[in-house]
N, C-alpha and C. Protein backbone atom coordinates (compact mmCIF):
# COMPACT_ATOMS: atom_id res chain seq x y z
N UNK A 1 -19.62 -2.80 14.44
CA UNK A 1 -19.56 -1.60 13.61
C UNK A 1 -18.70 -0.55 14.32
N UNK A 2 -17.66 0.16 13.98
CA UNK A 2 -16.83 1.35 14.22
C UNK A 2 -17.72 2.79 14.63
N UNK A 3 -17.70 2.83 15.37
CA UNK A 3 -18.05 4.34 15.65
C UNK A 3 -17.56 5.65 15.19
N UNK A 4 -18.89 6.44 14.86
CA UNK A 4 -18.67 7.57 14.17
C UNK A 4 -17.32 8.40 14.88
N UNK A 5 -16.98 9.34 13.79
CA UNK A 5 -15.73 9.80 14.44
C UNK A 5 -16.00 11.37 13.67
N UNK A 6 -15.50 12.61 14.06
CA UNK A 6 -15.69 13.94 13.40
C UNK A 6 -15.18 13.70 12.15
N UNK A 7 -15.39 14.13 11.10
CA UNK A 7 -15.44 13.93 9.48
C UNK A 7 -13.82 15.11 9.32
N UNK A 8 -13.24 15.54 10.45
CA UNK A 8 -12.17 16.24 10.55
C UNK A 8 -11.09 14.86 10.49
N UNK A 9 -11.29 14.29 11.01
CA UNK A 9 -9.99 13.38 11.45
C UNK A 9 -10.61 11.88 10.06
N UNK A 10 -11.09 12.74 9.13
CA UNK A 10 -11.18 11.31 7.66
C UNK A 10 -10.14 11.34 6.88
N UNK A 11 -9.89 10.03 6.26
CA UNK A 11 -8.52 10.30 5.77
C UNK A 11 -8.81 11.09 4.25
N UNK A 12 -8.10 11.73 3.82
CA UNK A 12 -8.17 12.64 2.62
C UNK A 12 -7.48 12.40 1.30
N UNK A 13 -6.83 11.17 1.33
CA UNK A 13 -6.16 10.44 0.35
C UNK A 13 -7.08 9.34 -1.19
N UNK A 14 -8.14 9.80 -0.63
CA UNK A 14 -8.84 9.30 -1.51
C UNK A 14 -9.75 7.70 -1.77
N UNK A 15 -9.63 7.18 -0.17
CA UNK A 15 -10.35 6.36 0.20
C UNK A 15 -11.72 6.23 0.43
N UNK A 16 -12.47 4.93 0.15
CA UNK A 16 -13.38 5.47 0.62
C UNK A 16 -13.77 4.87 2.04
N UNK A 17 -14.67 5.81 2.65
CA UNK A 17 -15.21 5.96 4.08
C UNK A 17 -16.51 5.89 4.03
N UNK A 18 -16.90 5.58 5.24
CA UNK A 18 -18.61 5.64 5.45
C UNK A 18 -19.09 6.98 5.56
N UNK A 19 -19.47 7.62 5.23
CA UNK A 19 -19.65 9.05 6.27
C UNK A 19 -21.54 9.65 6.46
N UNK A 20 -21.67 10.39 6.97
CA UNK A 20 -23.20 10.37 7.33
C UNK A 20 -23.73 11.89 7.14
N UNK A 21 -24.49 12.42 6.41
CA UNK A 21 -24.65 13.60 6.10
C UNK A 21 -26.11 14.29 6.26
N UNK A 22 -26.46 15.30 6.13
CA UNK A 22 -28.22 15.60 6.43
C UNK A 22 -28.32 16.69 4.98
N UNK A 23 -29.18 16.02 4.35
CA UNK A 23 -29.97 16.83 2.90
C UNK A 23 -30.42 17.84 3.25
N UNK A 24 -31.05 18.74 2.19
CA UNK A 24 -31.85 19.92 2.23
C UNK A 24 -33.35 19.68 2.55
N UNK A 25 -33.22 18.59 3.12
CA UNK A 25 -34.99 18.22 3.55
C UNK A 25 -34.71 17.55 5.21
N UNK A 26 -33.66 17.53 5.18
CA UNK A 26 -33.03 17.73 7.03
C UNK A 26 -33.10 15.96 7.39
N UNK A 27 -32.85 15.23 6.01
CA UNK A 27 -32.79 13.99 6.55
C UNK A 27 -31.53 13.57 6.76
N UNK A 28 -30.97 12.60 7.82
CA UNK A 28 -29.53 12.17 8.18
C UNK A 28 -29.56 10.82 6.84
N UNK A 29 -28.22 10.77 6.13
CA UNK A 29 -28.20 10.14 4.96
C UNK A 29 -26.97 8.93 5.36
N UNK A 30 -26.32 8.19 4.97
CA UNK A 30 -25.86 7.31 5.26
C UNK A 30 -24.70 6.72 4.09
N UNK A 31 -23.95 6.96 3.44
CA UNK A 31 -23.21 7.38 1.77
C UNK A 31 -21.67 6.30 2.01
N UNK A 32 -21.47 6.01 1.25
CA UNK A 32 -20.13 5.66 0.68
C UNK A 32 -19.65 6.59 0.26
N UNK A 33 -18.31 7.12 0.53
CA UNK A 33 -18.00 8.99 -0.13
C UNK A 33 -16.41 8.72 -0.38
N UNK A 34 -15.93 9.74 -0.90
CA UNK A 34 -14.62 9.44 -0.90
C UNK A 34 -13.98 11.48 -0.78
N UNK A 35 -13.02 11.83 -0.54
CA UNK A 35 -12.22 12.98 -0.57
C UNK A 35 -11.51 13.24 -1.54
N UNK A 36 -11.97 14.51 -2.44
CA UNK A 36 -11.48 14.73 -3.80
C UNK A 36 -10.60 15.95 -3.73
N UNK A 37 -9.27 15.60 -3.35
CA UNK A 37 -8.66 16.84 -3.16
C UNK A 37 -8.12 17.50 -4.35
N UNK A 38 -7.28 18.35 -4.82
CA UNK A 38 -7.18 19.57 -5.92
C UNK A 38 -5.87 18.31 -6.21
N UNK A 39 -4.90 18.20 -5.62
CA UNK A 39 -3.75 17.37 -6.27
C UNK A 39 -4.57 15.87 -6.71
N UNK A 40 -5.10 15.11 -6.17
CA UNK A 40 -5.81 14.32 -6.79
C UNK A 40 -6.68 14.38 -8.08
N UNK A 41 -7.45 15.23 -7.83
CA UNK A 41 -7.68 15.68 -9.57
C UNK A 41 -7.15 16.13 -10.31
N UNK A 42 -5.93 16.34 -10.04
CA UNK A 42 -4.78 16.90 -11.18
C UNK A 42 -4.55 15.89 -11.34
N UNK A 43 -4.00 15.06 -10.72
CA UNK A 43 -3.61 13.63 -11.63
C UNK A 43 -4.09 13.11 -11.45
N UNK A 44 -5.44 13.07 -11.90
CA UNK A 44 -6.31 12.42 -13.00
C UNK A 44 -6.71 12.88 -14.14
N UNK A 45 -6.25 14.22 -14.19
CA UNK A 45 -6.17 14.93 -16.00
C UNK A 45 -7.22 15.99 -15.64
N UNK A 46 -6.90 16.81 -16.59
CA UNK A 46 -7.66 18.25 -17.04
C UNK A 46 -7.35 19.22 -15.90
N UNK A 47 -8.02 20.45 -15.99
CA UNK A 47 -7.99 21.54 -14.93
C UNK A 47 -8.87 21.53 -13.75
N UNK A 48 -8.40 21.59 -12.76
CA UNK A 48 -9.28 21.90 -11.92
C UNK A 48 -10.10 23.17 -11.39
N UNK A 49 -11.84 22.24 -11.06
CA UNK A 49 -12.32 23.81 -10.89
C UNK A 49 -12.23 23.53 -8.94
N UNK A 50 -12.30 24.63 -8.45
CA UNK A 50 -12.56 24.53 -7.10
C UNK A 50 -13.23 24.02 -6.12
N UNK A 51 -14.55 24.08 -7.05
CA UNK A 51 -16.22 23.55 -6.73
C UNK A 51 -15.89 22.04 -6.57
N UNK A 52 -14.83 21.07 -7.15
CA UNK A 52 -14.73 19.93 -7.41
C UNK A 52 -14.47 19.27 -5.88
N UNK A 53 -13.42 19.73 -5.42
CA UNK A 53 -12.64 19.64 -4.27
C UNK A 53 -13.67 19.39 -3.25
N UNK A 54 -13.56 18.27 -2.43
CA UNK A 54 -14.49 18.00 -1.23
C UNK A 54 -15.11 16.62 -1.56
N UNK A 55 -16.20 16.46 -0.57
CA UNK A 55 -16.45 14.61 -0.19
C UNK A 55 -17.78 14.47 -1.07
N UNK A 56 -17.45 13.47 -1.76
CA UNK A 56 -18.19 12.78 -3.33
C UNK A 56 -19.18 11.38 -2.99
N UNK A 57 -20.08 11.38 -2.80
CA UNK A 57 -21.37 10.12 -2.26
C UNK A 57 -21.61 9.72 -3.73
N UNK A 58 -21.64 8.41 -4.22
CA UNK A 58 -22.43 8.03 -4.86
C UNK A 58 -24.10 7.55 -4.53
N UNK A 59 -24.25 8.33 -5.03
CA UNK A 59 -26.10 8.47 -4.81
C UNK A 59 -27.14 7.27 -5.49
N UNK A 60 -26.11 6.88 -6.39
CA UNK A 60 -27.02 5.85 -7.25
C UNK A 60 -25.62 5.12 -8.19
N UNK A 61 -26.21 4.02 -8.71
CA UNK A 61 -25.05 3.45 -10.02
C UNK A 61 -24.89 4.75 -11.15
N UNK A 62 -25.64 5.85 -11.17
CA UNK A 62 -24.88 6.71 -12.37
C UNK A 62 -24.62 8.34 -11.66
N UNK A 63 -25.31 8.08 -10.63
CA UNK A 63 -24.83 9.82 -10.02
C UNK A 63 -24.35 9.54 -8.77
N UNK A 64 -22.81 10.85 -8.96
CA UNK A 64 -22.57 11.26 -7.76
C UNK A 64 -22.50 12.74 -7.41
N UNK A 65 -22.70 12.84 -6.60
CA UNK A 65 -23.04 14.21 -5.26
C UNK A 65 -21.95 14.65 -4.30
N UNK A 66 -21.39 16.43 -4.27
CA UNK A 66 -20.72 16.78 -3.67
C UNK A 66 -21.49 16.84 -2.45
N UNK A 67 -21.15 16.32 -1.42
CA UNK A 67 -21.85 16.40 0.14
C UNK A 67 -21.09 17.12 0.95
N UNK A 68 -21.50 17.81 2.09
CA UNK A 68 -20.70 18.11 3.50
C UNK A 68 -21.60 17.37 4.48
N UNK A 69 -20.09 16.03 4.94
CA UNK A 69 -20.96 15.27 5.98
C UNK A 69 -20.19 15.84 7.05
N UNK A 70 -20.79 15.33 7.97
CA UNK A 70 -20.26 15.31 9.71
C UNK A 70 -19.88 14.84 10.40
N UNK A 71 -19.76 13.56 9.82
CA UNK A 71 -18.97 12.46 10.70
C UNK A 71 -18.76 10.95 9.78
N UNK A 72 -17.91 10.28 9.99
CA UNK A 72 -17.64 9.21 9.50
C UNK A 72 -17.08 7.93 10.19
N UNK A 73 -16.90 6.60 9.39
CA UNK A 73 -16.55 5.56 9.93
C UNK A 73 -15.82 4.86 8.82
N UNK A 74 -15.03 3.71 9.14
CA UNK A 74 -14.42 3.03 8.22
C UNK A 74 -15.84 2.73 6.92
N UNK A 75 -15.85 2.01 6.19
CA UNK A 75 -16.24 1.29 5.21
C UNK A 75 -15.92 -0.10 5.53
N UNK A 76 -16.79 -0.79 5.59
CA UNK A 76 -16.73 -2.47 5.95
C UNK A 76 -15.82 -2.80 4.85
N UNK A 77 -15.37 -4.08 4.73
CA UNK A 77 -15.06 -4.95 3.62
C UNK A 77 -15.72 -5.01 2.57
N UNK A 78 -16.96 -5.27 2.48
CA UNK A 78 -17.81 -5.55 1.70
C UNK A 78 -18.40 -4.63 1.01
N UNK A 79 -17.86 -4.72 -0.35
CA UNK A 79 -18.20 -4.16 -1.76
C UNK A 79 -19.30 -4.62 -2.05
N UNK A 80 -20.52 -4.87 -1.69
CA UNK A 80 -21.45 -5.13 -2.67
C UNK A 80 -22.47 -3.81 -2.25
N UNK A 81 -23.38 -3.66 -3.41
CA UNK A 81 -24.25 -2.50 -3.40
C UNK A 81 -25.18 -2.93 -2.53
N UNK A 82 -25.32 -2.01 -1.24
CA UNK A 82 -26.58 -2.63 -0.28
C UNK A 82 -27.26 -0.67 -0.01
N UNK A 83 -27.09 -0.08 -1.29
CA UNK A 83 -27.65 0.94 -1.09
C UNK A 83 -29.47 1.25 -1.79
């Protein structure tokens, strides 16, 4: 497994990354996320609001969550849901 690295040096292109974050109940979380920058949501259509911009966890198969994590790692190969 890759070692965590500061969530400064993630790539911002819209990949996704491992990254590791702590909730409002102070638990360390563990997410598939990706970086939603303002030119990226422009082209993907409509206006952008500001609030949008920043790192996106899918939380479940129908919700996802704007997070501020703290550190990250690659994303393995493996696409399957082991969340």
């Amino acid at each position: 497994m890759a070692e965590r690295q500061p969530i400064e040096t993630a790539p911002k292109d819209g990949s996704r990354v491992t990254v590791y974050w702590t909730d409002g109940d102070g638990v360390l979380n563990e997410s598939i996320a990706q970086y939603r920058s303002a030119e990226r949501l422009k082209a993907l259509g409509g206006d952008v609001n500001p609030g949008d911009v920043g790192w996106w966890a899918a939380i479940d198969g129908h919700t996802q969550k704007k997070i501020e994590p703290t550190s990250w790692r690659p994303s393995s190969n493996d696409e399957d849901d082991d969340a």
